[in-house]
PDB file of N, CA and C in Angstrom:
ATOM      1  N   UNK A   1     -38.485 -14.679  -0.553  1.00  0.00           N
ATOM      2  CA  UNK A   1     -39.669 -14.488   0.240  1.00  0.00           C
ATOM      3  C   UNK A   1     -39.299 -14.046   1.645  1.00  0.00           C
ATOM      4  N   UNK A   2     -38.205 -14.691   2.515  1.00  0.00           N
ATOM      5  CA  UNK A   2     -37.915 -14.096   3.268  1.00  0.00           C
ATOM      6  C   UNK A   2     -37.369 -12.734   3.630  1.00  0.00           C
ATOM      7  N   UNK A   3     -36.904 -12.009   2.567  1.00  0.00           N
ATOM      8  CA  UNK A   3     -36.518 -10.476   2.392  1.00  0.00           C
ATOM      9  C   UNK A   3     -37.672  -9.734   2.692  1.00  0.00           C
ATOM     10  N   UNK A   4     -38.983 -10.267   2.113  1.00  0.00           N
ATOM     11  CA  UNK A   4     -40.326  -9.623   1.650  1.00  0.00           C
ATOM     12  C   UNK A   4     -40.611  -9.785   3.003  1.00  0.00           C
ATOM     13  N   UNK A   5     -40.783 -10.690   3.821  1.00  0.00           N
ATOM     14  CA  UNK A   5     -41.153 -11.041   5.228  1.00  0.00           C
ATOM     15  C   UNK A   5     -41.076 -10.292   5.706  1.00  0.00           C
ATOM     16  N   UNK A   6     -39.266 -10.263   6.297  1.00  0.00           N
ATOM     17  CA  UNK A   6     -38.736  -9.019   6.819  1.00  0.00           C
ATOM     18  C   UNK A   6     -39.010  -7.613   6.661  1.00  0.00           C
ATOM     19  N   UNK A   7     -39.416  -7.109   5.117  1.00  0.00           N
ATOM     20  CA  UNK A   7     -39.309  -5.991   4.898  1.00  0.00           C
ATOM     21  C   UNK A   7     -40.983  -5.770   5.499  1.00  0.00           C
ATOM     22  N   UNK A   8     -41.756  -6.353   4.972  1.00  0.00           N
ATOM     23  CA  UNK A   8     -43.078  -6.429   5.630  1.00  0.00           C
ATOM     24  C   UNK A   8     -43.333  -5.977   6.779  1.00  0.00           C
ATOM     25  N   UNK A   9     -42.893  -6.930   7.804  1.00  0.00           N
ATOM     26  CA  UNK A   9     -43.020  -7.390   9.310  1.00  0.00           C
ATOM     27  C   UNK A   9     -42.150  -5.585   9.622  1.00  0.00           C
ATOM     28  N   UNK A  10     -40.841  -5.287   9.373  1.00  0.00           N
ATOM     29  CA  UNK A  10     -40.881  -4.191   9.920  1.00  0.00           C
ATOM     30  C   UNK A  10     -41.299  -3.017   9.401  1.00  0.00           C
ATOM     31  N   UNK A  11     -42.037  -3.197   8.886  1.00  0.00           N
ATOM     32  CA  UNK A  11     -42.756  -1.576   8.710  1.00  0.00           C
ATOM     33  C   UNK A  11     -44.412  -1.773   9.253  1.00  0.00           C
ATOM     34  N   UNK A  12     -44.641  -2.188  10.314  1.00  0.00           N
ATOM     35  CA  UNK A  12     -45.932  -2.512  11.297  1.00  0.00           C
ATOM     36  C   UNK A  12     -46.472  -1.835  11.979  1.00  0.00           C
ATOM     37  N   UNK A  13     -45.987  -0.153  12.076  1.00  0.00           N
ATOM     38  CA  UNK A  13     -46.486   0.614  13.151  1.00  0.00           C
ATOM     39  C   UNK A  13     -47.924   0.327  13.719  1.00  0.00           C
ATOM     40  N   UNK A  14     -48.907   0.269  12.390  1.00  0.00           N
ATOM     41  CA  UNK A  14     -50.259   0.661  12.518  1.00  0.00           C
ATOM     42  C   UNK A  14     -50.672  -0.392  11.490  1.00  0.00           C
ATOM     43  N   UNK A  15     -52.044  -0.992  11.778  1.00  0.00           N
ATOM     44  CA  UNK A  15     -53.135  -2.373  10.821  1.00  0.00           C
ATOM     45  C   UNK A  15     -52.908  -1.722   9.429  1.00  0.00           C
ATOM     46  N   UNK A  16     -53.691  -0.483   9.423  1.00  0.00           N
ATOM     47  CA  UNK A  16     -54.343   0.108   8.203  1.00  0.00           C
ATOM     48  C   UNK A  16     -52.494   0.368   7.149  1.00  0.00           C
ATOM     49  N   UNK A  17     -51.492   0.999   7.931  1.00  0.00           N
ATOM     50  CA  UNK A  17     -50.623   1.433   7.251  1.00  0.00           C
ATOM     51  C   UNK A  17     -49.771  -0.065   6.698  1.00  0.00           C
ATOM     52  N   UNK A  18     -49.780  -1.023   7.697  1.00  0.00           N
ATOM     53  CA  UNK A  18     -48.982  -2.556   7.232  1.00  0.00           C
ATOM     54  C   UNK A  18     -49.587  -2.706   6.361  1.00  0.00           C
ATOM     55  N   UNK A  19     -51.112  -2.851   6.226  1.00  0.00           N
ATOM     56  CA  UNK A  19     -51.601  -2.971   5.002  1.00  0.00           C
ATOM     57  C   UNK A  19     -51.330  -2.870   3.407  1.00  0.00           C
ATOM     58  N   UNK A  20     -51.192  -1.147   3.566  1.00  0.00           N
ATOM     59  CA  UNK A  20     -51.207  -0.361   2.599  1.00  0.00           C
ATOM     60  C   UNK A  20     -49.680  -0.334   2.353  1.00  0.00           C
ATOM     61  N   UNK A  21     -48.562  -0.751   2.954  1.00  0.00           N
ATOM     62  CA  UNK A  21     -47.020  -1.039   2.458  1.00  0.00           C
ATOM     63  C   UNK A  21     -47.290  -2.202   2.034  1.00  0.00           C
ATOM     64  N   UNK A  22     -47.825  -3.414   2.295  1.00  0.00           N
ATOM     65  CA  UNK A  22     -47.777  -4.708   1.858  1.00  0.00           C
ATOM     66  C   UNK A  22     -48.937  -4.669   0.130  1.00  0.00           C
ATOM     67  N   UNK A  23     -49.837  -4.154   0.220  1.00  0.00           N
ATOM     68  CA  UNK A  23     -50.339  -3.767  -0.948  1.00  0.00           C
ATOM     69  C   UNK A  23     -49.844  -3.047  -1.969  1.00  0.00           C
ATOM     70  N   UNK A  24     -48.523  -2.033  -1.542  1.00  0.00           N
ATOM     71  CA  UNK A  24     -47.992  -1.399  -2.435  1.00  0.00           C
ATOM     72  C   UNK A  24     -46.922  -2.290  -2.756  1.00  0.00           C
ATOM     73  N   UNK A  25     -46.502  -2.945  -1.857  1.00  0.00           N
ATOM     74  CA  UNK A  25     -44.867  -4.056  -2.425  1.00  0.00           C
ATOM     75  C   UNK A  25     -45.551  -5.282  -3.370  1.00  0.00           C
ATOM     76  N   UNK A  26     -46.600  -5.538  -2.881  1.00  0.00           N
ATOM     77  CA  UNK A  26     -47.535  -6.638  -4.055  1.00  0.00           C
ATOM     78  C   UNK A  26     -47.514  -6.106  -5.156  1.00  0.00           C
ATOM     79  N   UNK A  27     -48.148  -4.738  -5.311  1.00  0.00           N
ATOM     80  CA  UNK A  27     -48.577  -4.054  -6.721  1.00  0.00           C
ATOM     81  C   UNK A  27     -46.979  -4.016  -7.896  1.00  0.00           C
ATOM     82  N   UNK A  28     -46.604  -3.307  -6.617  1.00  0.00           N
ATOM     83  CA  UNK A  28     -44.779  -3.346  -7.512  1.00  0.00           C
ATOM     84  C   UNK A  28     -43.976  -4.597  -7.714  1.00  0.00           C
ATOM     85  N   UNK A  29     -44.674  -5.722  -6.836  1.00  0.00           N
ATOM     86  CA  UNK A  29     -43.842  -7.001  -7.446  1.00  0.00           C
ATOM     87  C   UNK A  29     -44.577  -7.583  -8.316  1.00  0.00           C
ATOM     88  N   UNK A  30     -45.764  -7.548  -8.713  1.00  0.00           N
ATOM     89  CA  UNK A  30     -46.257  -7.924  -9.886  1.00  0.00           C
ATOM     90  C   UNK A  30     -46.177  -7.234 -10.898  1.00  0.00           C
ATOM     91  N   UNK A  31     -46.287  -6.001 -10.690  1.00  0.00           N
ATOM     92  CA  UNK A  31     -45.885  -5.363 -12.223  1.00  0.00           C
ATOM     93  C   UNK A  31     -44.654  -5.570 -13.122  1.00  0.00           C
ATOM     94  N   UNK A  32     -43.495  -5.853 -11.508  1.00  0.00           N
ATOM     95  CA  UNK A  32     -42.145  -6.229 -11.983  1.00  0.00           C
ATOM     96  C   UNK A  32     -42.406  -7.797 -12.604  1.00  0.00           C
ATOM     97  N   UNK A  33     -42.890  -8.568 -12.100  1.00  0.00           N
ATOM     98  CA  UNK A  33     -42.508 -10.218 -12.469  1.00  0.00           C
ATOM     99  C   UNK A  33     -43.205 -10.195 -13.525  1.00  0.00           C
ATOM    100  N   UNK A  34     -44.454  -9.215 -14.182  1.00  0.00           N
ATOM    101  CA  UNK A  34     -44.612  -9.370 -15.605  1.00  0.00           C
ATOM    102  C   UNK A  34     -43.450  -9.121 -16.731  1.00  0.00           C
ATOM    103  N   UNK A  35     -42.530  -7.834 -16.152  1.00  0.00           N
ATOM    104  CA  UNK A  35     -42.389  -7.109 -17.063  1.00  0.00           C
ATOM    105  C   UNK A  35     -40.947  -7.550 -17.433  1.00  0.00           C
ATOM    106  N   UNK A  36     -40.010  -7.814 -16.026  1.00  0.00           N
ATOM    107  CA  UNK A  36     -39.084  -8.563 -15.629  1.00  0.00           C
ATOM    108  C   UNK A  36     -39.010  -9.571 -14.660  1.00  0.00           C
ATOM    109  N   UNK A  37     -39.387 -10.857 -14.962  1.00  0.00           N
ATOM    110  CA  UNK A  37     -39.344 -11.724 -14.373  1.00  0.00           C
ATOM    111  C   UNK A  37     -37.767 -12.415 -13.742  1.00  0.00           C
ATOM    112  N   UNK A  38     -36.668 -12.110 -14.445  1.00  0.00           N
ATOM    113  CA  UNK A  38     -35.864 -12.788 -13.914  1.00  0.00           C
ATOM    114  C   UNK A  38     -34.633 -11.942 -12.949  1.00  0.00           C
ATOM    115  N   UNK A  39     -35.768 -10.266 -12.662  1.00  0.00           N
ATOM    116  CA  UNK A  39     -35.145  -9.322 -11.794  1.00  0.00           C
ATOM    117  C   UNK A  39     -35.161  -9.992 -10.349  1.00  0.00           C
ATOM    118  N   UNK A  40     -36.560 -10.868  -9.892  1.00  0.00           N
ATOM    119  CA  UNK A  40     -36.796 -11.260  -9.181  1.00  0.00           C
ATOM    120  C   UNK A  40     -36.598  -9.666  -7.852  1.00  0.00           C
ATOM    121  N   UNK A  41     -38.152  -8.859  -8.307  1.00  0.00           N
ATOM    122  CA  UNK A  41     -37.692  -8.013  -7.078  1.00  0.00           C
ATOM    123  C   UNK A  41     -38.266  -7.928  -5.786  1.00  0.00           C
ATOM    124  N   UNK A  42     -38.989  -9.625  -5.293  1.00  0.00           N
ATOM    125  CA  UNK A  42     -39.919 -10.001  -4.231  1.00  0.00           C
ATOM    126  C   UNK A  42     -38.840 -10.004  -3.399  1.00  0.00           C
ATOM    127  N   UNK A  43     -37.108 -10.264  -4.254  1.00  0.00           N
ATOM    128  CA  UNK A  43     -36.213 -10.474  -2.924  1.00  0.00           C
ATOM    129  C   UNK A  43     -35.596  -9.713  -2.859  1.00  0.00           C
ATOM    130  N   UNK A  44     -36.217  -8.004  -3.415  1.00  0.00           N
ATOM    131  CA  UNK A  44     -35.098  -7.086  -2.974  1.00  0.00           C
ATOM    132  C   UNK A  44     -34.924  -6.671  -2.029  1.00  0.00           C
ATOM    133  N   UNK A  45     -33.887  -6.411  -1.194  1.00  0.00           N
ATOM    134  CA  UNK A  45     -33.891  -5.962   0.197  1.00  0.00           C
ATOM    135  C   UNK A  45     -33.752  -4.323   0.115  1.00  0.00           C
ATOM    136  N   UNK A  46     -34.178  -4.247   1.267  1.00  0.00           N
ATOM    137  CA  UNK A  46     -34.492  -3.062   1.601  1.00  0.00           C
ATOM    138  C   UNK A  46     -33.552  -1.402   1.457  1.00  0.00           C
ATOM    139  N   UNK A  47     -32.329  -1.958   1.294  1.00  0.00           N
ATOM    140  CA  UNK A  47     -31.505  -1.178   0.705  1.00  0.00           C
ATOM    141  C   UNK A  47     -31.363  -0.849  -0.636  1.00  0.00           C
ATOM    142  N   UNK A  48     -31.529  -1.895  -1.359  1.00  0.00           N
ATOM    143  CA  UNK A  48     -31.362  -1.939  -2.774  1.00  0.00           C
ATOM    144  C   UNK A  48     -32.627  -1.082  -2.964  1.00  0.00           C
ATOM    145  N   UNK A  49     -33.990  -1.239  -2.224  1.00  0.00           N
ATOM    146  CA  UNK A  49     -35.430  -0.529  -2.718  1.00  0.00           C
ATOM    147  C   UNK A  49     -35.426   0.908  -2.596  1.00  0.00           C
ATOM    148  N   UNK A  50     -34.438   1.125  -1.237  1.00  0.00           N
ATOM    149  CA  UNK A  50     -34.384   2.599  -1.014  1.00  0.00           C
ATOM    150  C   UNK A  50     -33.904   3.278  -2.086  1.00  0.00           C
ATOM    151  N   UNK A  51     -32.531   2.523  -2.323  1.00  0.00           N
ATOM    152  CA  UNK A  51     -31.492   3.353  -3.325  1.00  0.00           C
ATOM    153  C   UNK A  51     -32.310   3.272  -4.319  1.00  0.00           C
ATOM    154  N   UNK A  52     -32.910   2.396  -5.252  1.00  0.00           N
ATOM    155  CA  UNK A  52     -33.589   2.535  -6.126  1.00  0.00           C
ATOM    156  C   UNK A  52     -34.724   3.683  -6.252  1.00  0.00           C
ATOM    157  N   UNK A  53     -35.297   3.804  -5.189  1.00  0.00           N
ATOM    158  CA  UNK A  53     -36.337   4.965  -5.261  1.00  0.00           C
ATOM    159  C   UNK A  53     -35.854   6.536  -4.697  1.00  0.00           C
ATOM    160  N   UNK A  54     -34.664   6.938  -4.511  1.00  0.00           N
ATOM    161  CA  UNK A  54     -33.881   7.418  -4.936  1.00  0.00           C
ATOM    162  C   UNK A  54     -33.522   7.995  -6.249  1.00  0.00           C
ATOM    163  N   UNK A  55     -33.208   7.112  -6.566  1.00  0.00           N
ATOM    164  CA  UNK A  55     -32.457   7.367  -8.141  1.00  0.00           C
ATOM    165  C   UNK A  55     -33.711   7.553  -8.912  1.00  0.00           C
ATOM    166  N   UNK A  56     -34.828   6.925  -8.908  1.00  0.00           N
ATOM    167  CA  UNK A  56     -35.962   7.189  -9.589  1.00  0.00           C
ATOM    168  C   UNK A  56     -36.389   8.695  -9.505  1.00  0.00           C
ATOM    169  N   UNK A  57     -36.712   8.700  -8.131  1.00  0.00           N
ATOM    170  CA  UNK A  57     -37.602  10.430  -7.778  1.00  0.00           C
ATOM    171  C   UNK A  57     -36.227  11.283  -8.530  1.00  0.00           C
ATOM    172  N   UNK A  58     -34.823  10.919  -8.065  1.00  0.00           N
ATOM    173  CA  UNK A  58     -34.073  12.231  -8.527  1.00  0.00           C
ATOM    174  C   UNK A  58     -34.451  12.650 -10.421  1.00  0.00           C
ATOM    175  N   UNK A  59     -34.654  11.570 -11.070  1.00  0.00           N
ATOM    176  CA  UNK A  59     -35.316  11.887 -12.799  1.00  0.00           C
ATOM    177  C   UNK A  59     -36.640  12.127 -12.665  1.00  0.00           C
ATOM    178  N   UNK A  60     -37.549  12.419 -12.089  1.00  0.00           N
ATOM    179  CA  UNK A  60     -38.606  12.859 -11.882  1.00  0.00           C
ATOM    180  C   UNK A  60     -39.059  14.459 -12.165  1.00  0.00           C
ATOM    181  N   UNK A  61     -40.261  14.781 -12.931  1.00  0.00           N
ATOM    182  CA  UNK A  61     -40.552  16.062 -12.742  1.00  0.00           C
ATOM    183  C   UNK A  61     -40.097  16.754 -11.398  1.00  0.00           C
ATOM    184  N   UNK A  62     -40.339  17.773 -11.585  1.00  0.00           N
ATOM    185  CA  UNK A  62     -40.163  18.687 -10.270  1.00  0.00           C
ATOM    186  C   UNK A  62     -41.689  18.669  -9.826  1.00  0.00           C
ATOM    187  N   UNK A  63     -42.634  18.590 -10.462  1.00  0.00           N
ATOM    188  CA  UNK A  63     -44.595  18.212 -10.227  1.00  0.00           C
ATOM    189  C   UNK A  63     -44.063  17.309  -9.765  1.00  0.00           C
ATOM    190  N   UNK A  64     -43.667  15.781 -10.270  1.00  0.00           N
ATOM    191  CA  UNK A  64     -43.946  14.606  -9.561  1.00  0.00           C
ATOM    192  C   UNK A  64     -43.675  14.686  -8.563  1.00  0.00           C
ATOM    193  N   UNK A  65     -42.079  15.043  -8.680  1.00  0.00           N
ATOM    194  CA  UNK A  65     -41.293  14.920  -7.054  1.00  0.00           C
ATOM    195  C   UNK A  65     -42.206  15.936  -5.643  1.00  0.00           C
ATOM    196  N   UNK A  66     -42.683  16.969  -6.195  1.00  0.00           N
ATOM    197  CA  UNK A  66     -43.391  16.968  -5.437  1.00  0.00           C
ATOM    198  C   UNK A  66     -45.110  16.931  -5.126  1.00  0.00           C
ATOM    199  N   UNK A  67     -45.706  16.437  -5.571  1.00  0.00           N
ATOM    200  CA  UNK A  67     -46.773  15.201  -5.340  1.00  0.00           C
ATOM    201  C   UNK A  67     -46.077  14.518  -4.755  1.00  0.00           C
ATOM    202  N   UNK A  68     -45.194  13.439  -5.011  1.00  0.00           N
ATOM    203  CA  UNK A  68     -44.462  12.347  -4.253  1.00  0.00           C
ATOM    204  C   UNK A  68     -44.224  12.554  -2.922  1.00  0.00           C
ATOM    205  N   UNK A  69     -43.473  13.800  -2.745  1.00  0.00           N
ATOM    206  CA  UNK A  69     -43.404  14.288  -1.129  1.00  0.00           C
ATOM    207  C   UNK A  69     -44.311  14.769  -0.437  1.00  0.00           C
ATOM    208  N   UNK A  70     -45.230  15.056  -1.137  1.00  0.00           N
ATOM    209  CA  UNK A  70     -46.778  15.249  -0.277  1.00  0.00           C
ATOM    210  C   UNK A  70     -47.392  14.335   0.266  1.00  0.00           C
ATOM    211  N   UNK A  71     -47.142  13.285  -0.469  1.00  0.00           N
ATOM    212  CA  UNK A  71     -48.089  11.991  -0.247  1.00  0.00           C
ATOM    213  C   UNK A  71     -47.177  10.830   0.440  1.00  0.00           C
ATOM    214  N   UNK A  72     -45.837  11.272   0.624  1.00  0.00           N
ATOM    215  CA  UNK A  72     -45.171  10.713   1.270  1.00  0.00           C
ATOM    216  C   UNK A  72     -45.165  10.726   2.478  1.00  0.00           C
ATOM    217  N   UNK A  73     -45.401   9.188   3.472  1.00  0.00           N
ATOM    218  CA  UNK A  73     -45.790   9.821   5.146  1.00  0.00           C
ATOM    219  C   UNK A  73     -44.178   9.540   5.644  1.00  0.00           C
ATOM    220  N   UNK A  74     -43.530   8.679   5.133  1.00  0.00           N
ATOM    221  CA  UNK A  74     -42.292   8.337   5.504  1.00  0.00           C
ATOM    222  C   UNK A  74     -42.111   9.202   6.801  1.00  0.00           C
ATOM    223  N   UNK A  75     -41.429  10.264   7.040  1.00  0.00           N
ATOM    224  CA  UNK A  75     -41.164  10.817   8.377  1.00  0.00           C
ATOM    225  C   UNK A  75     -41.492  10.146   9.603  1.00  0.00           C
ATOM    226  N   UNK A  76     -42.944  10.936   9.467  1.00  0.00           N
ATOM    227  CA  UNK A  76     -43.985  10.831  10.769  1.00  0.00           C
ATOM    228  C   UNK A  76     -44.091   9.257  10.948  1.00  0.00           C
ATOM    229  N   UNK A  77     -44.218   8.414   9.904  1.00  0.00           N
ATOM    230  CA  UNK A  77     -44.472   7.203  10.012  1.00  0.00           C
ATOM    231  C   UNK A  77     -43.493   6.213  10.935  1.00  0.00           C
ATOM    232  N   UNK A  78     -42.507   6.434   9.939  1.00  0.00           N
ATOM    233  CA  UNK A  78     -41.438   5.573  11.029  1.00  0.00           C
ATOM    234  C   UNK A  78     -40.276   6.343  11.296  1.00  0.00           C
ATOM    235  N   UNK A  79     -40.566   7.967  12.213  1.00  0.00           N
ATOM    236  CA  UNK A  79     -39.834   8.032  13.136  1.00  0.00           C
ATOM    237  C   UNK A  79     -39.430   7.385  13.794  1.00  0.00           C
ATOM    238  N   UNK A  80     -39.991   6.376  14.673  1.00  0.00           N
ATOM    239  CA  UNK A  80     -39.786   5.162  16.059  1.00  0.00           C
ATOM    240  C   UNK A  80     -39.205   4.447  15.644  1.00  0.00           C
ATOM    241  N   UNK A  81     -38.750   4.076  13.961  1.00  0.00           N
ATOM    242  CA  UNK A  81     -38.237   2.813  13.446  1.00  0.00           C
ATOM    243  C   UNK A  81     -36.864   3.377  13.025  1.00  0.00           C
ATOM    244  N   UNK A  82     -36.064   1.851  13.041  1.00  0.00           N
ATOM    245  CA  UNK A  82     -34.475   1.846  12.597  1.00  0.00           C
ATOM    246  C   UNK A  82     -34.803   1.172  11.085  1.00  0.00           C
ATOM    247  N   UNK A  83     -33.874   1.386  10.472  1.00  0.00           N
ATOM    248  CA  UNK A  83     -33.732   0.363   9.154  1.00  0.00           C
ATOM    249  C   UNK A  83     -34.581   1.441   8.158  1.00  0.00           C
ATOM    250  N   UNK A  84     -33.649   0.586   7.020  1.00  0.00           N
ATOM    251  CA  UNK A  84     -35.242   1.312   5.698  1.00  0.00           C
ATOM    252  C   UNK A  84     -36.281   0.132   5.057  1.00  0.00           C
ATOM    253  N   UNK A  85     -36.613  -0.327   5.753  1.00  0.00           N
ATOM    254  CA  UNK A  85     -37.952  -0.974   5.405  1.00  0.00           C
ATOM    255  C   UNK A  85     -39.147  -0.412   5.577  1.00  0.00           C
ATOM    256  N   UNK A  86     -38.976   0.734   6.627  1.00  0.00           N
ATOM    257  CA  UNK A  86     -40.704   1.472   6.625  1.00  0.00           C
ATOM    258  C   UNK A  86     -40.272   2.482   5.718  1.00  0.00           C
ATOM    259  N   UNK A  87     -39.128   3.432   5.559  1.00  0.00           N
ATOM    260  CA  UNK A  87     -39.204   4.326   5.053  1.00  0.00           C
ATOM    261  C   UNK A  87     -39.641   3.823   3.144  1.00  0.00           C
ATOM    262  N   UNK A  88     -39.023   2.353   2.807  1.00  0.00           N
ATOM    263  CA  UNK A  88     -39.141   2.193   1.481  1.00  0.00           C
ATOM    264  C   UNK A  88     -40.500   1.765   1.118  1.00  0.00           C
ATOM    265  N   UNK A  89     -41.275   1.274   2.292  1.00  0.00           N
ATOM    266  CA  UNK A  89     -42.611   0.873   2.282  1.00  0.00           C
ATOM    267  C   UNK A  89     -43.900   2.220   2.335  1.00  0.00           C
ATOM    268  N   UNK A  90     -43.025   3.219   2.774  1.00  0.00           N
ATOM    269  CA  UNK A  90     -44.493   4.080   2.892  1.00  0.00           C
ATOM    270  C   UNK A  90     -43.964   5.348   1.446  1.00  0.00           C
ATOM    271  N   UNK A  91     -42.628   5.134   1.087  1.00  0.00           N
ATOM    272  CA  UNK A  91     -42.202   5.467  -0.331  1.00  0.00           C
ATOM    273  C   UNK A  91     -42.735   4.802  -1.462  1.00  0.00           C
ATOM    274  N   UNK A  92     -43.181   3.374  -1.000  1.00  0.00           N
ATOM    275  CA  UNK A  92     -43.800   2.999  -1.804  1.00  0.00           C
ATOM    276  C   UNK A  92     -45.571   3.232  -2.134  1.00  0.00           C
ATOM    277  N   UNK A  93     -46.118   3.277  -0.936  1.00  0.00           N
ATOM    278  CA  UNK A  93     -47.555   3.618  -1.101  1.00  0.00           C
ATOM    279  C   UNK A  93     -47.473   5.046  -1.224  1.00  0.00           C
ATOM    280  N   UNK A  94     -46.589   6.177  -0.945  1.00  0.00           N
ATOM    281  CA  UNK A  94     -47.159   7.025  -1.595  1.00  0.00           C
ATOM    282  C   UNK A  94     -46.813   7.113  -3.405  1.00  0.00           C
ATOM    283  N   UNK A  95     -45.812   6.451  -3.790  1.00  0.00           N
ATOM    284  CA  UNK A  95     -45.953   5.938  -5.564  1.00  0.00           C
ATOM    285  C   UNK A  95     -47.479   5.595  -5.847  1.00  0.00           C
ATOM    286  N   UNK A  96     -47.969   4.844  -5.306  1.00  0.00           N
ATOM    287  CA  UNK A  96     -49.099   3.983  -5.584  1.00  0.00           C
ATOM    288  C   UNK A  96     -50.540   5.495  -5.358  1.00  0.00           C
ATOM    289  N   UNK A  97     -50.077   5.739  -4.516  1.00  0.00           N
ATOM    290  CA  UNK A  97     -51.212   7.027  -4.187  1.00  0.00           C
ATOM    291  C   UNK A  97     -51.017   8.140  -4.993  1.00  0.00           C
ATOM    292  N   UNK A  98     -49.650   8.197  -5.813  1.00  0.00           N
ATOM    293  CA  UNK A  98     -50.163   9.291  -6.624  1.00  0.00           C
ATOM    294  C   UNK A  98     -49.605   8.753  -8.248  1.00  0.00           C
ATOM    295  N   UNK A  99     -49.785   7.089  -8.314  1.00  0.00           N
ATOM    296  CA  UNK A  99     -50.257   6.928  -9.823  1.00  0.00           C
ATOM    297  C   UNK A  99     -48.504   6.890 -10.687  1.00  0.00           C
ATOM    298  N   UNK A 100     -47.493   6.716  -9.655  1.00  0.00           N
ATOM    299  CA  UNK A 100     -46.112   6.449 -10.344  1.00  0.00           C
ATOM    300  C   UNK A 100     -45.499   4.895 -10.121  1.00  0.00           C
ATOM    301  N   UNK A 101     -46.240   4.354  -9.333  1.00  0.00           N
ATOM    302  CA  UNK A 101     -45.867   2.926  -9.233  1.00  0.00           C
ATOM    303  C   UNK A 101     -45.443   1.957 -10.357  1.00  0.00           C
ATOM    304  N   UNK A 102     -46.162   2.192 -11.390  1.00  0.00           N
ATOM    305  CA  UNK A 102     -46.159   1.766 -12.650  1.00  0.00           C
ATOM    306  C   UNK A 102     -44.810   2.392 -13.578  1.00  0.00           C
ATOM    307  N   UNK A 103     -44.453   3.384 -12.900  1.00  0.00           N
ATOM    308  CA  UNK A 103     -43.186   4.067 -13.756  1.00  0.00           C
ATOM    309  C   UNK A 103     -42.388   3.065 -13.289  1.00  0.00           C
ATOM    310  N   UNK A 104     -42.148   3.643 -11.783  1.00  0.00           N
ATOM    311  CA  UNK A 104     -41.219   3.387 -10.557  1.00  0.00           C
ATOM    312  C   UNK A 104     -41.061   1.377 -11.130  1.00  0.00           C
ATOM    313  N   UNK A 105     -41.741   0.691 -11.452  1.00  0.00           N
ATOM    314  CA  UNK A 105     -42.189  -0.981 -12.002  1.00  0.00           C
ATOM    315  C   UNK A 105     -40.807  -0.621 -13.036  1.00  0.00           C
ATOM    316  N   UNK A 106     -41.017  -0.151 -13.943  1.00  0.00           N
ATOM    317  CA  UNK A 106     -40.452   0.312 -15.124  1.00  0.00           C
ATOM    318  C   UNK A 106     -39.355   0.086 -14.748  1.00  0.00           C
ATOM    319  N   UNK A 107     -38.912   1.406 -14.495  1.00  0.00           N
ATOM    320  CA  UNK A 107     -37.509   2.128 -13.795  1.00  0.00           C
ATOM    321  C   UNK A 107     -36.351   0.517 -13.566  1.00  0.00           C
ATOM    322  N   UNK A 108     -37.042   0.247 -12.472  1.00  0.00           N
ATOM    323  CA  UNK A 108     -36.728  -0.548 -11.560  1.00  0.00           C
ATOM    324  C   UNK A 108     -35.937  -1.935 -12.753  1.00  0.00           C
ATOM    325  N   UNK A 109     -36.872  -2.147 -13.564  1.00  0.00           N
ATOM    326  CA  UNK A 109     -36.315  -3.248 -14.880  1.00  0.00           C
ATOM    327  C   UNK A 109     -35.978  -2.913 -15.194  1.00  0.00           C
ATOM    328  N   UNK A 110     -35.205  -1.934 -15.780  1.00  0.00           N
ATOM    329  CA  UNK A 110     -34.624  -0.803 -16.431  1.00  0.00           C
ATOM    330  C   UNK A 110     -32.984  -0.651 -15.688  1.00  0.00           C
ATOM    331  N   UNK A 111     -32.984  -0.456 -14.506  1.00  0.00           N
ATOM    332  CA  UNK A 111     -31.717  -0.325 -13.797  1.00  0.00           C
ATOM    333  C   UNK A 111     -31.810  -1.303 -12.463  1.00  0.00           C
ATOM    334  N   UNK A 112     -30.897  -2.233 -12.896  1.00  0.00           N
ATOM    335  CA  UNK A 112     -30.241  -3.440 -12.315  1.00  0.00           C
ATOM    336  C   UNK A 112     -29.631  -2.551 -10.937  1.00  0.00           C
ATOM    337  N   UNK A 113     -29.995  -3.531  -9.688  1.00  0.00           N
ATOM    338  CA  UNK A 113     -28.802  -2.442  -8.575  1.00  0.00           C
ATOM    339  C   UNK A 113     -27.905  -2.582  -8.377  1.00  0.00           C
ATOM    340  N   UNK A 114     -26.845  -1.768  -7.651  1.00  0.00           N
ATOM    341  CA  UNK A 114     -25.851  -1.741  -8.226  1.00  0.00           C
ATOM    342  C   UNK A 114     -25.103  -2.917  -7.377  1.00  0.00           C
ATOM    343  N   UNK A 115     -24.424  -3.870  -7.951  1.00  0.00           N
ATOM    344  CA  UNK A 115     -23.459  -5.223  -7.862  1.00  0.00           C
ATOM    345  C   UNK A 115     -24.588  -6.414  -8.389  1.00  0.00           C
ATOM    346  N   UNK A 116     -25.425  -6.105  -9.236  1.00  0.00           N
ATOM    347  CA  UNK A 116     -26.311  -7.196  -9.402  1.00  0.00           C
ATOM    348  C   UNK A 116     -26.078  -7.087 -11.182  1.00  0.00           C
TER     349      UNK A 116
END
C-alpha cells in the first residue's frame, strides 16, 4: 500500500488528472487481484509498471500503439516531474481511455517482472 501511496501522491499535478491516474491504478489492480491474486500488483513500484508497459505496447498493433500515443498525455503532463510515477500513471489512463487496460491486466499476470 505504501508503493501505491507513493506512486499516487506523485503524479498530483492537477485534481481532475490525480484522479483519473488513481482510477486507472484501481481499475488495473482489481482486474489484476481477480485474475492474479498472488502477483500482488497494488505493490508494484513504479519501475517495474513502467517497464511493464513497455514491453506490453512494444506487442501491440501498430493501430493500438498508436491510439495509445494519442491518448497518451504523459509528456505535457509531467514534464515538471522526476521519477516514473506520473509518466506510468497517465500511461495508465490513457490504457483505460482507449479500452486496453483489460489486456495490459492480462499481460501483466502473464509476465512476472523481471527478478520476481
Amino acid at each position: 500500500m505504501l508503493v501505491l501511496a507513493i506512486l499516487l501522491a506523485a503524479a498530483a499535478p492537477a485534481t481532475t488528472q490525480e484522479y483519473e491516474g488513481k482510477a486507472a491504478f484501481e481499475a488495473l489492480a482489481d482486474q489484476a487481484d481477480r485474475r492474479c491474486p498472488a502477483r500482488r500488483i497494488r505493490s508494484i513500484t513504479p519501475g517495474d509498471l513502467d517497464f511493464a508497459q513497455e514491453e506490453f505496447q512494444a506487442q501491440l498493433t501498430q493501430l493500438d500503439r498508436k491510439r495509445l500515443n494519442a491518448a497518451n498525455t504523459a509528456d505535457a503532463r509531467c514534464a515538471d516531474q522526476n521519477g516514473l510515477a506520473c509518466q506510468a500513471n497517465a500511461t495508465l489512463q490513457a490504457m483505460h481511455e482507449t479500452h486496453l487496460l483489460t489486456r495490459f491486466s492480462a499481460y501483466l499476470c502473464a509476465h512476472p517482472a523481471p527478478g520476481h
